[in-house]
Protein backbone atom coordinates (compact mmCIF):
# COMPACT_ATOMS: atom_id res chain seq x y z
CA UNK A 1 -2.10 24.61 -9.36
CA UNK A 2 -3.71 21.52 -10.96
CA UNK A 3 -7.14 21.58 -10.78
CA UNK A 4 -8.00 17.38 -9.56
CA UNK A 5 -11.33 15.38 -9.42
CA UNK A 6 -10.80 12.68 -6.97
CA UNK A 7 -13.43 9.81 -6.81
CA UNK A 8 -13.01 7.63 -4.17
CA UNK A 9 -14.80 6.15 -1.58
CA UNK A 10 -14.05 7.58 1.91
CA UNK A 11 -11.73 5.44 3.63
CA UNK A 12 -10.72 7.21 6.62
CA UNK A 13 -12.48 4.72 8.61
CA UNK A 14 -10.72 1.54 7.26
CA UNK A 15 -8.38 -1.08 8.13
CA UNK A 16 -5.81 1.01 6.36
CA UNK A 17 -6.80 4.63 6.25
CA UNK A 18 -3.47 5.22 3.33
CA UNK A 19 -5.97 6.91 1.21
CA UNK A 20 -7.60 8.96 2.94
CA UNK A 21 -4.10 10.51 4.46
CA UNK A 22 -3.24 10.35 0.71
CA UNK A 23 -6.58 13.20 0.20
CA UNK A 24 -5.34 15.23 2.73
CA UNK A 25 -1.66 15.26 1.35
CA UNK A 26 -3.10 15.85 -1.78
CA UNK A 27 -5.04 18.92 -0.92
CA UNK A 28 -1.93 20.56 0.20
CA UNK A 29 -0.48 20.57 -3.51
CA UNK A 30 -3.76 20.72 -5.74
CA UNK A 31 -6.93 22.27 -5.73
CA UNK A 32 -8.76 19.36 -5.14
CA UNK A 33 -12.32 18.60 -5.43
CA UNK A 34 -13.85 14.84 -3.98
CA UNK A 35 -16.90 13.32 -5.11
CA UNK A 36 -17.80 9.62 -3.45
CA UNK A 37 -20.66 8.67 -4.78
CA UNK A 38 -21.42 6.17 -8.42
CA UNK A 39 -22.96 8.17 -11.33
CA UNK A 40 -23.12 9.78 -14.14
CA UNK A 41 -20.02 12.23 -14.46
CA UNK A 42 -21.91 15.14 -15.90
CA UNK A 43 -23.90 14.88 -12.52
CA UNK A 44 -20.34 15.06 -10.69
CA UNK A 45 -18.81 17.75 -12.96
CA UNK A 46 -22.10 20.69 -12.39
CA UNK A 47 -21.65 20.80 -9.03
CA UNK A 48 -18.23 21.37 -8.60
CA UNK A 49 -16.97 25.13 -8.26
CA UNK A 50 -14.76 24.49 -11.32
CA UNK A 51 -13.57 22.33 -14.02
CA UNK A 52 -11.36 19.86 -13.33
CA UNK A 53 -7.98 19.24 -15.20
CA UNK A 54 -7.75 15.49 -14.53
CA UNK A 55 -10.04 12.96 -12.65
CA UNK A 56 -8.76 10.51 -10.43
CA UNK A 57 -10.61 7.06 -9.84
CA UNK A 58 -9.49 4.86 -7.51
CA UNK A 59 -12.63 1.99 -7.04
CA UNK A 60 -10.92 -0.97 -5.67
CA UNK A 61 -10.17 -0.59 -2.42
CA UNK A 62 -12.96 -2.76 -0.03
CA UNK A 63 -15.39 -5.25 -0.91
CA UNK A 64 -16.86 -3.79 -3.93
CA UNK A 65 -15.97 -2.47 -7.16
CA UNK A 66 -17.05 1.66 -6.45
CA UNK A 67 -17.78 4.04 -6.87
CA UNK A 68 -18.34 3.31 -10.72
CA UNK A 69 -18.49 6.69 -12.74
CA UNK A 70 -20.07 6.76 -16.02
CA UNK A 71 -20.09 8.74 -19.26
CA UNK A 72 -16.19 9.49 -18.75
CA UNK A 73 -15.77 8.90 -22.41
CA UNK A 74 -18.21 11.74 -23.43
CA UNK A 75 -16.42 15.03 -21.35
CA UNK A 76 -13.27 15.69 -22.93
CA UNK A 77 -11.31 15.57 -19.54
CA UNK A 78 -8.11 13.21 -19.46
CA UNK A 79 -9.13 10.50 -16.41
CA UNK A 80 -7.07 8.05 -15.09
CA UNK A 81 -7.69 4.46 -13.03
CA UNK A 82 -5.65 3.68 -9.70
CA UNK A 83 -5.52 0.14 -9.79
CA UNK A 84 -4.49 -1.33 -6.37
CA UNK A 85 -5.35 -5.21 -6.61
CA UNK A 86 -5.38 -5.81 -10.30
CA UNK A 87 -6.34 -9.06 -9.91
CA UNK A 88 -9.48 -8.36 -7.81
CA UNK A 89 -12.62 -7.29 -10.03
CA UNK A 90 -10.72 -8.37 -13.15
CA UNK A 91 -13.30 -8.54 -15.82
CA UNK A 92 -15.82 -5.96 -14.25
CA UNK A 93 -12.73 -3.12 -14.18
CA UNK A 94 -11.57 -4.35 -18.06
CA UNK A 95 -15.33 -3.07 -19.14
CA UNK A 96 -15.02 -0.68 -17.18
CA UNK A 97 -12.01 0.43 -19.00
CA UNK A 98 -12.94 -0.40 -22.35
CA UNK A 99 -16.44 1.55 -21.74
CA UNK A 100 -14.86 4.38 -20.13
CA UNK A 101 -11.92 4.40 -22.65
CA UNK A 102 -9.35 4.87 -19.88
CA UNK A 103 -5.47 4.97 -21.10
CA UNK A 104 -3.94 6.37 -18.02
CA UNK A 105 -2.77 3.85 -14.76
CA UNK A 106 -1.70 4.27 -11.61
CA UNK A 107 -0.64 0.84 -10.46
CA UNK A 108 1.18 -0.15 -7.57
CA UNK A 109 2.30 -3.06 -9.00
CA UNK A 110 3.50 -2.88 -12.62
CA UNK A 111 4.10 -6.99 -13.35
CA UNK A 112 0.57 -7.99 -11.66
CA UNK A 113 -1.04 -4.95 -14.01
CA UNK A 114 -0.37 -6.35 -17.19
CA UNK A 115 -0.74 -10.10 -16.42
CA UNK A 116 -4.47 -9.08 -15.73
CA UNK A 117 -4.57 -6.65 -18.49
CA UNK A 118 -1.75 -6.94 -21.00
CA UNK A 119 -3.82 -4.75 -23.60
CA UNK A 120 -3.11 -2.04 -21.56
CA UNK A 121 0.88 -2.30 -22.25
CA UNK A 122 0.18 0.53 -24.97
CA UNK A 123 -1.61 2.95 -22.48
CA UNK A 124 0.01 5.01 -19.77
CA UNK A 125 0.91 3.39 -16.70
CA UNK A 126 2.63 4.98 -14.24
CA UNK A 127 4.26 2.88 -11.16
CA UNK A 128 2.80 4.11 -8.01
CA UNK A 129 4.52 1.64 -5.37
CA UNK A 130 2.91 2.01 -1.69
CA UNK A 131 3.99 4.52 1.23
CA UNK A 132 3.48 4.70 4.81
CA UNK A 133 1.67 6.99 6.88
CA UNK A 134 4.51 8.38 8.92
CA UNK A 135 3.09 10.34 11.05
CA UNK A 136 1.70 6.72 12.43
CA UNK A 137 4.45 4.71 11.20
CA UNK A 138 7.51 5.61 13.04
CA UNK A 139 9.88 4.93 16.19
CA UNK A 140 7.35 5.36 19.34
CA UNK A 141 11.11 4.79 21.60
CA UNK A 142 9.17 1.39 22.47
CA UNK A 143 11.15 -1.19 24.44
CA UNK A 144 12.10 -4.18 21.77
CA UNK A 145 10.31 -6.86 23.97
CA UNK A 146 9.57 -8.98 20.83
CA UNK A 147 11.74 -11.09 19.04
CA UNK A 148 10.03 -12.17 16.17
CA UNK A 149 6.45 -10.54 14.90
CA UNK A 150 4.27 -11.53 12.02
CA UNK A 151 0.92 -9.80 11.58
CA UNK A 152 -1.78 -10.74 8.60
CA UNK A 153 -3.21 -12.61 6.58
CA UNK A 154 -1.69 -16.36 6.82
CA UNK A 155 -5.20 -18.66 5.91
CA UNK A 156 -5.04 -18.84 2.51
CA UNK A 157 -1.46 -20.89 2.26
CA UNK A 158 -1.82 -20.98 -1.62
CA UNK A 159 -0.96 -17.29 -1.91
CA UNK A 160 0.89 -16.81 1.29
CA UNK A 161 3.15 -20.09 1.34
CA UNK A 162 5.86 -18.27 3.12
CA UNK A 163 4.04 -16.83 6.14
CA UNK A 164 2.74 -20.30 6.79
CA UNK A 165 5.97 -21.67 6.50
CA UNK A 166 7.30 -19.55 9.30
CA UNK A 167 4.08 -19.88 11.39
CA UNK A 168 4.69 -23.37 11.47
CA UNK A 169 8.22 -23.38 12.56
CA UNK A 170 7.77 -20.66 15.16
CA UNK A 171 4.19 -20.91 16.57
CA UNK A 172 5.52 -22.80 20.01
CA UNK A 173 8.57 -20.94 19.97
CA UNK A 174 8.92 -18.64 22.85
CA UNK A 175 9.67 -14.83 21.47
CA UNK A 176 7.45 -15.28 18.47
CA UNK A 177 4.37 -12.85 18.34
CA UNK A 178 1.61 -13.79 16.00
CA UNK A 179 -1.77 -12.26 15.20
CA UNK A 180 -4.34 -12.87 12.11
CA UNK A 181 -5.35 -9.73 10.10
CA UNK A 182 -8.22 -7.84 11.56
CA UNK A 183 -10.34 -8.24 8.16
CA UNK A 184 -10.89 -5.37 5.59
CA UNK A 185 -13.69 -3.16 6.89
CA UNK A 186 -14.56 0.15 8.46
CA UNK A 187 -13.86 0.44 12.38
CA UNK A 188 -15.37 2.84 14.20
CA UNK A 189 -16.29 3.78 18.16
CA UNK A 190 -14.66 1.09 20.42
CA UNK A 191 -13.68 -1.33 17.65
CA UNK A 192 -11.79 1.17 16.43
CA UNK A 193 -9.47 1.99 19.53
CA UNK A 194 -9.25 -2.04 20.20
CA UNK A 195 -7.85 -3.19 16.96
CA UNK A 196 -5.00 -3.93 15.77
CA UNK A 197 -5.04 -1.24 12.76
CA UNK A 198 -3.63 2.51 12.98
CA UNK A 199 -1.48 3.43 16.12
CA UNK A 200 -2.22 0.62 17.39
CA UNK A 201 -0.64 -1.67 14.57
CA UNK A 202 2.17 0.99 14.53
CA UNK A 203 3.02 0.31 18.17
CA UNK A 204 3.24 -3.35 17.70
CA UNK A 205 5.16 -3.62 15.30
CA UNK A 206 7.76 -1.02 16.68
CA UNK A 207 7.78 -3.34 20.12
CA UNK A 208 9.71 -5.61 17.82
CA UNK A 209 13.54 -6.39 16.93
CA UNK A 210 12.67 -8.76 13.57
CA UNK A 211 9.64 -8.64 11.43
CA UNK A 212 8.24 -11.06 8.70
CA UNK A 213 6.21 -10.50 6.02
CA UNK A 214 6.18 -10.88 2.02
CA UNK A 215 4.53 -10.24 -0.57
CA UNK A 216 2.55 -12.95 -1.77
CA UNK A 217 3.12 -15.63 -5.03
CA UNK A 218 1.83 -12.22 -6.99
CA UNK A 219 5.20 -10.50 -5.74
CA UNK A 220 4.02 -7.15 -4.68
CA UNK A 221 5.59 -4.72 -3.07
CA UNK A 222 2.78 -4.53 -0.19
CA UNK A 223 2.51 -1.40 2.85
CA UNK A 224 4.43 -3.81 5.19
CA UNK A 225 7.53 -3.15 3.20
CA UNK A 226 7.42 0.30 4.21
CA UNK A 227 5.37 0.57 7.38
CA UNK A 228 7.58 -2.09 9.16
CA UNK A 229 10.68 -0.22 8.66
CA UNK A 230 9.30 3.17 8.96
CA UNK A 231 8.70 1.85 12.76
CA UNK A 232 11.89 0.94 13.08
CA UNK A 233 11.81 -2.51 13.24
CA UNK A 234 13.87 -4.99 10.62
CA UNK A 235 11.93 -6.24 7.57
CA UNK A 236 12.65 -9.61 7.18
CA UNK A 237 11.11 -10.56 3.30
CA UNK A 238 12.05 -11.71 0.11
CA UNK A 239 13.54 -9.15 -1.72
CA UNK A 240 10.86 -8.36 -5.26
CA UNK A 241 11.53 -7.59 -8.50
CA UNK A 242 10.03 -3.69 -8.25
CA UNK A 243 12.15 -3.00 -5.39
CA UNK A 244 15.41 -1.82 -6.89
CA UNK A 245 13.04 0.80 -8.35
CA UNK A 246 11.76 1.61 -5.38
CA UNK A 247 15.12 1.53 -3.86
CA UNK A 248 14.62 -1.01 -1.31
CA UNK A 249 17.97 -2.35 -0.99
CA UNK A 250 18.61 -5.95 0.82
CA UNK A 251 21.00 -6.12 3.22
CA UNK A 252 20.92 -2.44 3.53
CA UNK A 253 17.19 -1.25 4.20
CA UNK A 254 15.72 -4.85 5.21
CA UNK A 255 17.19 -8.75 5.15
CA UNK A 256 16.09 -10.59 1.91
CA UNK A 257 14.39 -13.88 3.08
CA UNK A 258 12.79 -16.96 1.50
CA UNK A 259 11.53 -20.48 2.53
CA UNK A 260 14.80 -22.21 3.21
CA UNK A 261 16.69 -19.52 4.89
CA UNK A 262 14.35 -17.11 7.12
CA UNK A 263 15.37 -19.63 10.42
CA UNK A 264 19.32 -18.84 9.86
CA UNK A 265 19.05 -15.45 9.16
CA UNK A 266 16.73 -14.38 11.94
CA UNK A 267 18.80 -16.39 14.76
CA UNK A 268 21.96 -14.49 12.76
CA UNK A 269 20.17 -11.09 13.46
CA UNK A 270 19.00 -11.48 16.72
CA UNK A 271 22.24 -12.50 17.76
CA UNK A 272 24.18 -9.58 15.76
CA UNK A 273 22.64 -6.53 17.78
CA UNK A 274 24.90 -3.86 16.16
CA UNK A 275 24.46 -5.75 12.05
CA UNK A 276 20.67 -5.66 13.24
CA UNK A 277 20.80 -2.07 14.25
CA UNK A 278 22.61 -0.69 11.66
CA UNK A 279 19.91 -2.56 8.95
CA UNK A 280 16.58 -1.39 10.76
CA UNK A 281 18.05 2.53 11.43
CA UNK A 282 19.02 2.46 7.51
CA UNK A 283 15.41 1.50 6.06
CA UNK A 284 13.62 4.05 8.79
CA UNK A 285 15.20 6.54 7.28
CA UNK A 286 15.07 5.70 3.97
CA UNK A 287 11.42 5.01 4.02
CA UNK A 288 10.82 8.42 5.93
CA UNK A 289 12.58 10.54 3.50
CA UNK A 290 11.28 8.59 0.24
CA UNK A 291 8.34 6.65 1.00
CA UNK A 292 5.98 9.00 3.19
CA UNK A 293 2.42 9.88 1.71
CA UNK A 294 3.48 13.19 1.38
CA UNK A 295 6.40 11.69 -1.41
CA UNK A 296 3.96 9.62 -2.62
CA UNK A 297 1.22 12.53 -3.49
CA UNK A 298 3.90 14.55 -4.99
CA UNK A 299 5.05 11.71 -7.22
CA UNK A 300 1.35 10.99 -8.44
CA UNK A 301 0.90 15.20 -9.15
CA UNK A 302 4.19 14.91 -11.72
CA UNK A 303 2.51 12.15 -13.03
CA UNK A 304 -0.37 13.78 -13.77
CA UNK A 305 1.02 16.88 -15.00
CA UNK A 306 2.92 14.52 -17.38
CA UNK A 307 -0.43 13.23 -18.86
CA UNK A 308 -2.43 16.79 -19.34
């Protein structure tokens, strides 16, 4: 069984606790060893039970840039670098790589990674889309009260111009649920049980017949193109160039949208009950069987085991 490092923070207590489900999937098919804290990796390394085959960074998921690990270049163990937002913490993460001599990537979206760091293009990278939680994410049997849902981020109209779009043409319309993203941060006690993260994100969006979201002017393949029809409810979003790898397939798992024709097509699918049906059923079960975290840890394990 491989023998992993993982160094992460602990997000089991964030908006989106993905990664820390993502530890505890991972434990079930590794031997795997956590460390949280920034530091010297000698430090790490003699206090674990054993030595690791591969260490696992992911340090860019929050506010920060952390934990930051150093000395990786001096230990002789293959290390690789998770790269969520690649073009958050852009120059502080390319020292980081070129002091840590990292040639192994995780990214979870493969054009964004090498606009930011096109050096790279000769190093490992392995695509690592998103996944949903599905043991959250799934069909609660809710009654489909709402029409039309979108949840998130929709102030900054220069990277979402599509959200705002539709906010603007539905936000007096009758049917049309809207509600701003919670912010990224740990929730804890009654915060916790009041927001709109977790369950209680889940819920919503399974109380609803049509969904919008996208994936930014970056084009990536966020959790909302799994999570939304792992509750199944229909995705309504532009369809992205990593999708046909993921196998996200418009007009069969979710309804391909843009700027222009989003009005049409949701009045189409609200209106076409069985079309609608037949859609949203199709991408909850295509997420559930290929896009769960437990897929998603198994995937990253072959990956590994392809670099050491």
């Amino acid at each position: 069984m491989l023998k992993l490092l993982l160094i992460a923070a602990d997000t089991s207590h964030f908006t989106n606790s993905n990664y820390a489900v993502l530890e505890q999937e991972l434990a079930k098919v590794t031997n795997l060893m956590i460390s949280r804290k920034s530091g010297p990796i000698k430090k790490i390394l003699y206090k674990l039970p054993e030595k690791p085959d591969f260490i696992l960074i992911i340090n860019d998921v929050g506010k920060t840039f952390a934990p930051v690990v150093t000395g990786l270049a001096d230990i002789g163990i293959p290390a690789g670098l998770m790269v969520n937002d690649a073009h958050r913490f852009v120059e502080q993460r390319r020292r980081y790589i070129m002091r840590s001599k990292i040639q192994t990537f995780f990214v979870i979206c493969q054009h964004n990674f090498y606009h930011h760091y096109p050096q790279q293009r000769h190093n490992q990278v392995f695509f690592l889309p998103q996944f949903a939680n599905t043991s959250i994410f799934k069909d609660y049997g809710n009654e489909k009260k709402i029409d039309l849902m979108m949840l998130g981020e929709v102030s900054f109209q220069q990277i979402y111009p599509l959200r705002e779009k539709i906010l603007q043409h539905y936000k007096n319309t009758p049917g049309f649920f809207n509600h701003p993203h919670p912010g990224w941060q740990d929730f804890a006690g009654e915060d916790a049980n009041t927001a709109l993260i977790g369950e209680n994100y889940a819920q919503a969006i399974n109380q609803a017949k049509l969904f919008f979201a996208c994936g930014s002017i970056r084009q990536v393949v966020t959790f909302k193109y799994f999570e939304v029809p792992a509750c199944r409810t229909l995705l309504m979003a532009p369809a992205l160039p990593e999708l046909e790898e993921i196998g996200l397939i418009p007009g069969e798992h979710f309804v391909d949208i843009n700027a222009d024709n989003f009005p049409e097509r949701a009045a189409y699918y609200l209106k076409n009950t069985k079309e609608r049906e037949k859609i949203t059923e199709a991408g909850c079960r295509f997420v559930h069987n290929h896009h769960s975290t437990a897929h998603r840890a198994n995937e990253l394990v072959q990956q590994i085991t392809i670099v050491i």
